[in-house]
PDB file of N, CA and C in Angstrom:
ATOM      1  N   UNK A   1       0.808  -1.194   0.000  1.00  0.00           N
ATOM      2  CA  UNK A   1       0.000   0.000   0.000  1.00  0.00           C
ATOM      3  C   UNK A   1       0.856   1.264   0.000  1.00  0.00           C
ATOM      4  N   UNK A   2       1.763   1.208   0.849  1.00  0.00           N
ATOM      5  CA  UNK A   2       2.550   2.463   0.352  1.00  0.00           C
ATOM      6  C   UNK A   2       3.185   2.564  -0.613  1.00  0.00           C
ATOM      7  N   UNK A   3       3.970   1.291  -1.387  1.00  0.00           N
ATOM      8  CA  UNK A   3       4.469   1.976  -2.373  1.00  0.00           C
ATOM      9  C   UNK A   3       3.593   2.190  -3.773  1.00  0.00           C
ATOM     10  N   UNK A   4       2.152   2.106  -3.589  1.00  0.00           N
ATOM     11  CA  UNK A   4       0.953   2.382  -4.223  1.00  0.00           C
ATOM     12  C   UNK A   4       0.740   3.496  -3.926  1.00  0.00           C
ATOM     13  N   UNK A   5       0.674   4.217  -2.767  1.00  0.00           N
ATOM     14  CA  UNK A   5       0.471   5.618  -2.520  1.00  0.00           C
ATOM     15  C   UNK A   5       1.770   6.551  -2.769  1.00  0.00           C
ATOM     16  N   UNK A   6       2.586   5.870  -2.546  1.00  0.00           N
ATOM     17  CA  UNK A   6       3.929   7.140  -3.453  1.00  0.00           C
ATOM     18  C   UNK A   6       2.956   6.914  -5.055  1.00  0.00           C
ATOM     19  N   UNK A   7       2.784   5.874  -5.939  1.00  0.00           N
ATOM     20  CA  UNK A   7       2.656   6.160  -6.986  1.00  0.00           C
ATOM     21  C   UNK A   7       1.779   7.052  -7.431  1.00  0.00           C
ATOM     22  N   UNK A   8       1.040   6.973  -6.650  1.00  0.00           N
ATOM     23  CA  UNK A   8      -0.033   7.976  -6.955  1.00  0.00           C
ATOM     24  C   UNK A   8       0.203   9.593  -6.471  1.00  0.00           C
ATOM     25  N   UNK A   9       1.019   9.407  -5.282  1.00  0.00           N
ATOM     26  CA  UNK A   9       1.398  10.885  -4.696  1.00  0.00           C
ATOM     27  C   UNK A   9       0.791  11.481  -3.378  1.00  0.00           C
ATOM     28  N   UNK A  10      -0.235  10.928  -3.168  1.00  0.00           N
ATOM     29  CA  UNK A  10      -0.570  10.478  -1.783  1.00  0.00           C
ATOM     30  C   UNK A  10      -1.566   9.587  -1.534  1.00  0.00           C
ATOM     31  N   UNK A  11      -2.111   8.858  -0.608  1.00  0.00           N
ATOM     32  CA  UNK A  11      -2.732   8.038   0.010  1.00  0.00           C
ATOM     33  C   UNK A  11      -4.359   8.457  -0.207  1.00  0.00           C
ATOM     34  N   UNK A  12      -4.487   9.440  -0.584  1.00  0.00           N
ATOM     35  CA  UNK A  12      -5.751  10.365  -0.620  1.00  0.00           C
ATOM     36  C   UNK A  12      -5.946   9.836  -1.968  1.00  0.00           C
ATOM     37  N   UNK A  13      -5.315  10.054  -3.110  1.00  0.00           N
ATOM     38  CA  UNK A  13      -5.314   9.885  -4.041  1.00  0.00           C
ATOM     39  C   UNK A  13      -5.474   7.817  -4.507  1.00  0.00           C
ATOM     40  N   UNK A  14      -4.846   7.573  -4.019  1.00  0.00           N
ATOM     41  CA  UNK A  14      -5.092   6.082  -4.074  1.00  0.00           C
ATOM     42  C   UNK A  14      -6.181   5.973  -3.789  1.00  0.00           C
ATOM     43  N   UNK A  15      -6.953   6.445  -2.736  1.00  0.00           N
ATOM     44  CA  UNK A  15      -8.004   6.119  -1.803  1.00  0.00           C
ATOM     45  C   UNK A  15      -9.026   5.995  -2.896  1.00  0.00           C
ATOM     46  N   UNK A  16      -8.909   7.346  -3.607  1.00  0.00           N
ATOM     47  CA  UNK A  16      -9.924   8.035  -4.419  1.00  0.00           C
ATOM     48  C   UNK A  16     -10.382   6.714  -5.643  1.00  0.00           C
ATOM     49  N   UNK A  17      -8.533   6.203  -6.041  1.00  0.00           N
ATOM     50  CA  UNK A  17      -9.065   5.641  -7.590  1.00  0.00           C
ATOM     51  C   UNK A  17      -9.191   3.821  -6.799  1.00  0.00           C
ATOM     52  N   UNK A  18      -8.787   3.385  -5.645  1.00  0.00           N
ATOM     53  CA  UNK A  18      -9.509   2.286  -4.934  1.00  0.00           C
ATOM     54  C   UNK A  18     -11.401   2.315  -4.927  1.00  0.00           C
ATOM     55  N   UNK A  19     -11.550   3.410  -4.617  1.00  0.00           N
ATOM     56  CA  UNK A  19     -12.716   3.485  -4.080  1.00  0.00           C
ATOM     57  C   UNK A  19     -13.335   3.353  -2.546  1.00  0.00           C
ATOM     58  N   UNK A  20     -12.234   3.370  -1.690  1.00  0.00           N
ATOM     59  CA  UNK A  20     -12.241   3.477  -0.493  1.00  0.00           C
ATOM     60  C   UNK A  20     -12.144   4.796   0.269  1.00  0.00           C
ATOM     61  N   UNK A  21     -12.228   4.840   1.438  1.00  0.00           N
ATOM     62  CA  UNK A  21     -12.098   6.074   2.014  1.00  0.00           C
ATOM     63  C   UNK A  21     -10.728   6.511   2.620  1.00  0.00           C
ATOM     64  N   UNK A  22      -9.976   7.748   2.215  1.00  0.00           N
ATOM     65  CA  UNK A  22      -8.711   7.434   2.743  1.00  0.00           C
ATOM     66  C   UNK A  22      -7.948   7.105   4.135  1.00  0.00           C
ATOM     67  N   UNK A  23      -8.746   7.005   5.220  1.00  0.00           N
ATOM     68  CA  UNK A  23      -8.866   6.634   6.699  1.00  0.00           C
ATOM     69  C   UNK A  23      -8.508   4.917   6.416  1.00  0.00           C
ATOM     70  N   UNK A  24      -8.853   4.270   5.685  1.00  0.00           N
ATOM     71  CA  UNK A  24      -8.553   2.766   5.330  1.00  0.00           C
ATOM     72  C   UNK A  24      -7.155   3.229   5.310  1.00  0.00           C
ATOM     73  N   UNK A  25      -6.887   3.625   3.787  1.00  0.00           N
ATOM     74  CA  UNK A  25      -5.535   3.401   3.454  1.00  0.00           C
ATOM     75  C   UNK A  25      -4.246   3.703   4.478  1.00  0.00           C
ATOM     76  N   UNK A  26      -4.800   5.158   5.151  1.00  0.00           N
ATOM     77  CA  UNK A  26      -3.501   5.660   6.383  1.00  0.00           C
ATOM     78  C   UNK A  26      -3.307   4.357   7.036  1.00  0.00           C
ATOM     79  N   UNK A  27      -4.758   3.533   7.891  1.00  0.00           N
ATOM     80  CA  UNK A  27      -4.961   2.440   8.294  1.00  0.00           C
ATOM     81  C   UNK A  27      -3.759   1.480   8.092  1.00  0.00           C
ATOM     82  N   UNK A  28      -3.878   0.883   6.679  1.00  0.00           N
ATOM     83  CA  UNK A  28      -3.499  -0.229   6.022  1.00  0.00           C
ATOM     84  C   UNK A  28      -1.785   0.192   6.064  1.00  0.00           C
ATOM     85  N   UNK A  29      -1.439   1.645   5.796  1.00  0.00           N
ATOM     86  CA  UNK A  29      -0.161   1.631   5.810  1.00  0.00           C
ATOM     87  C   UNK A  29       0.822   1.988   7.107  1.00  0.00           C
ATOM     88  N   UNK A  30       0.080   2.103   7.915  1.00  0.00           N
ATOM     89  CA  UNK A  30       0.496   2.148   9.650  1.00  0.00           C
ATOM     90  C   UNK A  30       0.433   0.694  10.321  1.00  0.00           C
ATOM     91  N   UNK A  31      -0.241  -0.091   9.604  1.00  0.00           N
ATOM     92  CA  UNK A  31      -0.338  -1.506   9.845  1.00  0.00           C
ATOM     93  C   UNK A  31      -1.236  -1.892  11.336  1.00  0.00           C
ATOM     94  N   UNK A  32      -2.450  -0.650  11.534  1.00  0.00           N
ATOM     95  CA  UNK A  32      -3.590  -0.592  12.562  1.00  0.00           C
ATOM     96  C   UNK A  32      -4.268  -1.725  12.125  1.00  0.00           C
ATOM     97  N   UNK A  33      -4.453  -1.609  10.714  1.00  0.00           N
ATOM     98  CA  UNK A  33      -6.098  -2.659  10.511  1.00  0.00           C
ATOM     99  C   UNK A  33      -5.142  -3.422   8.702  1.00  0.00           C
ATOM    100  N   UNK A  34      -5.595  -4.719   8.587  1.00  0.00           N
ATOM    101  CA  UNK A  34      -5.487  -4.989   7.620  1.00  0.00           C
ATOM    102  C   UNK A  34      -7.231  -5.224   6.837  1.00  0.00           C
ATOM    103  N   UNK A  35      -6.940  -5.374   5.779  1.00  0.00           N
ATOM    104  CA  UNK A  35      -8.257  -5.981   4.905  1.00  0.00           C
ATOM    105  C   UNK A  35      -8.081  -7.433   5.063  1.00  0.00           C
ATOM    106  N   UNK A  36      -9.810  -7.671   4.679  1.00  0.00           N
ATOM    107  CA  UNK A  36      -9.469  -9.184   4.674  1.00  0.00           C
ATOM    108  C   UNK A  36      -8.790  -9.728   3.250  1.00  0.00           C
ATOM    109  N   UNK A  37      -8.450 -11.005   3.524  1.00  0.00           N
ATOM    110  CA  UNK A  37      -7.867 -11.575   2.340  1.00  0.00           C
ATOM    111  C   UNK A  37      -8.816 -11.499   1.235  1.00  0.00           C
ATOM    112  N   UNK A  38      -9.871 -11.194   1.302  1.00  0.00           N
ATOM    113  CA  UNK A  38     -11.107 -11.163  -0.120  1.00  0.00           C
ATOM    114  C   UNK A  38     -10.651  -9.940  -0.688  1.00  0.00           C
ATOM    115  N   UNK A  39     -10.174  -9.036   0.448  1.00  0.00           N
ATOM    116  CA  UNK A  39     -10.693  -7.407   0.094  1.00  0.00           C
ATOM    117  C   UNK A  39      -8.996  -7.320  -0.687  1.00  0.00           C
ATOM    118  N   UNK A  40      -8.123  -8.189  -0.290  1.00  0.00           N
ATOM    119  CA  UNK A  40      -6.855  -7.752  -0.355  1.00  0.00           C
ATOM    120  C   UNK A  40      -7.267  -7.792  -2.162  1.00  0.00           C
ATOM    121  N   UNK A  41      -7.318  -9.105  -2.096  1.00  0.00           N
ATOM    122  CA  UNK A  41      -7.069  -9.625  -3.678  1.00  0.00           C
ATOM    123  C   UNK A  41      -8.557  -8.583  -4.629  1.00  0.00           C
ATOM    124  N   UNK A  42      -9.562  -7.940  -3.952  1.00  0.00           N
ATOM    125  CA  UNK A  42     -10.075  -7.105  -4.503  1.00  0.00           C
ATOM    126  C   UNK A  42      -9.447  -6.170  -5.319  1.00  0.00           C
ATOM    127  N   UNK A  43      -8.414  -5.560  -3.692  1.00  0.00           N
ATOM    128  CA  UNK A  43      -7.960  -4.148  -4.071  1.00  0.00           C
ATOM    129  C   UNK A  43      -6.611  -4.289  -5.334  1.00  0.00           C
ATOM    130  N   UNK A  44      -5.952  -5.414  -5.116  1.00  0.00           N
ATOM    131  CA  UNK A  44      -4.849  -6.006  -5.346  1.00  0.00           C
ATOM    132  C   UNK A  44      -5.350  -5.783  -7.510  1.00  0.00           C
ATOM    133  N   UNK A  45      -6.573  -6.830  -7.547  1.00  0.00           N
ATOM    134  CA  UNK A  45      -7.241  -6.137  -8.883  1.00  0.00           C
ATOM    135  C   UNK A  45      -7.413  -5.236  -9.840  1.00  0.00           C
ATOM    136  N   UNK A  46      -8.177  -4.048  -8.340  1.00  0.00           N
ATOM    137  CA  UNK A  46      -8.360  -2.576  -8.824  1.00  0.00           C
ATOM    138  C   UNK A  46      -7.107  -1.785  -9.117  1.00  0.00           C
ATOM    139  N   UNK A  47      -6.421  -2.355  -8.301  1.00  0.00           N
ATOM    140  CA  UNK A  47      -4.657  -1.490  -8.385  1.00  0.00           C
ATOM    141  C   UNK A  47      -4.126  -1.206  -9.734  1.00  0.00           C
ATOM    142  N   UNK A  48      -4.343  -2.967  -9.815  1.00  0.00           N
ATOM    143  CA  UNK A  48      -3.589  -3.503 -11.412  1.00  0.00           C
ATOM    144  C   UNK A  48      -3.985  -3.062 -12.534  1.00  0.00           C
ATOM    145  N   UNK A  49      -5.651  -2.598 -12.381  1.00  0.00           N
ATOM    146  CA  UNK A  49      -6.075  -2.009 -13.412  1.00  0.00           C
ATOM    147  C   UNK A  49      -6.410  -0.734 -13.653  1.00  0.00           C
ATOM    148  N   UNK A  50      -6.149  -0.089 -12.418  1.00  0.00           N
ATOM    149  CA  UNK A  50      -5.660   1.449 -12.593  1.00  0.00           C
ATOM    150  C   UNK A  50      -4.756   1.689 -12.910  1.00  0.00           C
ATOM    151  N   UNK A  51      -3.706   1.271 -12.680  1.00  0.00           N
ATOM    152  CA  UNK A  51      -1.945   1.816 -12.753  1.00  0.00           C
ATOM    153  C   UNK A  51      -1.950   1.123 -14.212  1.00  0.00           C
ATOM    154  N   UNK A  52      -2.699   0.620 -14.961  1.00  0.00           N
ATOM    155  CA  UNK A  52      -2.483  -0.234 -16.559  1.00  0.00           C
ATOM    156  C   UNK A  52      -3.716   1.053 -17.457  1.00  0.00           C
ATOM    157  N   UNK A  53      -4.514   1.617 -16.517  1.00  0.00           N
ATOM    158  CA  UNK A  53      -5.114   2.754 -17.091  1.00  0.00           C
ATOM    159  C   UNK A  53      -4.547   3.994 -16.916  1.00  0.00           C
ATOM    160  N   UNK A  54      -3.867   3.985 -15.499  1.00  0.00           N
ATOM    161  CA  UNK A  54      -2.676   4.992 -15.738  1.00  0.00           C
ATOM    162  C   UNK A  54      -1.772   5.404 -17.055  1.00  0.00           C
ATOM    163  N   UNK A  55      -1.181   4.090 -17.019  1.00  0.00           N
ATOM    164  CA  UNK A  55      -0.178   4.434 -18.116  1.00  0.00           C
ATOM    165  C   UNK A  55      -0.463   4.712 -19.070  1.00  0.00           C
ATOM    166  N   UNK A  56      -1.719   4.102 -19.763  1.00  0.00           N
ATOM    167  CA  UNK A  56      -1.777   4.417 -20.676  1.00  0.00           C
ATOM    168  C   UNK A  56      -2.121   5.895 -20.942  1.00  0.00           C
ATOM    169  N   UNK A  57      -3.015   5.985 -20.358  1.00  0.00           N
ATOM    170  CA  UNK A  57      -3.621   7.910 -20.219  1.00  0.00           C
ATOM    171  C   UNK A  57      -2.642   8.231 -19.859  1.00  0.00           C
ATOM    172  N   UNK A  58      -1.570   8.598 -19.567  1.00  0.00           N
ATOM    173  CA  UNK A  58       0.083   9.485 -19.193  1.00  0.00           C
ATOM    174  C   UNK A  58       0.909   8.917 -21.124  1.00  0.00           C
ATOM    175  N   UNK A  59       0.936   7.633 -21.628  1.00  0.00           N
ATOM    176  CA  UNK A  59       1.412   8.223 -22.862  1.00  0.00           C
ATOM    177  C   UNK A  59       0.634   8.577 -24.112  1.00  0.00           C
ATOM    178  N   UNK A  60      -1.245   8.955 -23.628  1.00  0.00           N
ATOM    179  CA  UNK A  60      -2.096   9.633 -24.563  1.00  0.00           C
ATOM    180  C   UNK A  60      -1.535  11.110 -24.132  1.00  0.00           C
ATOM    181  N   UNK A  61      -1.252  11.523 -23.039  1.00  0.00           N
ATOM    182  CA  UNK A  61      -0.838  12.994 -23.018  1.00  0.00           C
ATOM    183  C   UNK A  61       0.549  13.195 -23.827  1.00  0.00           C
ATOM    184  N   UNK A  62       1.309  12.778 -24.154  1.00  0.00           N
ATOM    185  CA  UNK A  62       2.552  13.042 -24.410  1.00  0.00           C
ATOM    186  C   UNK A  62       2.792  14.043 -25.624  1.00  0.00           C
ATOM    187  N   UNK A  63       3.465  14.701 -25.563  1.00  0.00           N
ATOM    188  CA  UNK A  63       3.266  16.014 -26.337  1.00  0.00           C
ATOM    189  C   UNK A  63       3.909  15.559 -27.378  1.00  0.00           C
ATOM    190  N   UNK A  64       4.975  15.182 -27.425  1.00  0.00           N
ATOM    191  CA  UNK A  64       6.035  14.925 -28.545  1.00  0.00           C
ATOM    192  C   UNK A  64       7.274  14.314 -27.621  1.00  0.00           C
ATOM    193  N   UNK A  65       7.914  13.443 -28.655  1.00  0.00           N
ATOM    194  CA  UNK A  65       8.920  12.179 -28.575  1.00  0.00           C
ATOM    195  C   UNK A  65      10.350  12.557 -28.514  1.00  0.00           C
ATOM    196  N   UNK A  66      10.931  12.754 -28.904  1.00  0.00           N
ATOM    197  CA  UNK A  66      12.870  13.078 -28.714  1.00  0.00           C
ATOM    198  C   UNK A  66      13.209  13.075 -30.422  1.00  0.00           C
ATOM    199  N   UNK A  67      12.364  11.529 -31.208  1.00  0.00           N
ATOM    200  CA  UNK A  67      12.390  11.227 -32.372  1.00  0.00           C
ATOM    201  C   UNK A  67      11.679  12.196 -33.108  1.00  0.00           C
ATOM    202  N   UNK A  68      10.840  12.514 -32.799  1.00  0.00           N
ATOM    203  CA  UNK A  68      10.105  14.053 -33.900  1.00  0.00           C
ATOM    204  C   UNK A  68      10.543  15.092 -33.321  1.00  0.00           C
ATOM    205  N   UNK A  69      11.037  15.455 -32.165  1.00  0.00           N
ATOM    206  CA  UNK A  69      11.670  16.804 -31.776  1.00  0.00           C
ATOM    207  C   UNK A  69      13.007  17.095 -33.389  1.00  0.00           C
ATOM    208  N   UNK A  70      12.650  18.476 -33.604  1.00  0.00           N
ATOM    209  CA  UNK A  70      13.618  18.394 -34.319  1.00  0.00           C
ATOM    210  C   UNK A  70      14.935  19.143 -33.747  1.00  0.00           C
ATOM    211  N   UNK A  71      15.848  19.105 -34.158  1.00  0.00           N
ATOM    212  CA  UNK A  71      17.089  19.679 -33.768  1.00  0.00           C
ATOM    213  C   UNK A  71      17.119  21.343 -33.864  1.00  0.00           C
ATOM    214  N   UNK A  72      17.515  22.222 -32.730  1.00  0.00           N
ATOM    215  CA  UNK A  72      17.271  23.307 -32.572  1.00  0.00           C
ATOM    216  C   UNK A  72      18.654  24.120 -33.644  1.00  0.00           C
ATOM    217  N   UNK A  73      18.340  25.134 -34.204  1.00  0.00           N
ATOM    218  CA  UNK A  73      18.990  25.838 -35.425  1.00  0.00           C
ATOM    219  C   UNK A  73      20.442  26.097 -35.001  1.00  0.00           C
ATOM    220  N   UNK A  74      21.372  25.693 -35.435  1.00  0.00           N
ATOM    221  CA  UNK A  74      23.080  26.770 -34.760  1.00  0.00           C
ATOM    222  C   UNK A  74      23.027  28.087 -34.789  1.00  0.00           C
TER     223      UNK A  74
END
């Protein structure tokens, strides 16, 4: 869980694209409360298929490549 919430940038933010409330996640990464094993392999799911919708929406933004940049004038 935390190194899910660095990816995202904070724990708030995970919370958001989990669908949980972020009071879980602080939870889960202080090691107060775990999920159950149903919920793990739930979240474990949702993760996989956010951070695979992540990426892709981060290289639909991409402005331009290194390969079409053209070389700046002498």
């Amino acid at each position: 869980m935390l190194q899910a919430s660095q990816v995202f940038g904070a724990p708030a933010y995970l919370a958001r694209a989990l669908g949980c409330a972020p009071h879980d996640v602080y939870q889960w990464i202080a090691g107060a409360e775990f999920p159950t094993p149903a919920q793990c392999q739930h979240l474990e799911t949702l993760l996989e298929d956010v951070l695979a919708q992540r990426g892709v929406r981060q290289s639909q933004y991409r402005r331009w490549s290194d390969r079409d940049r053209e070389p700046a004038a002498a």
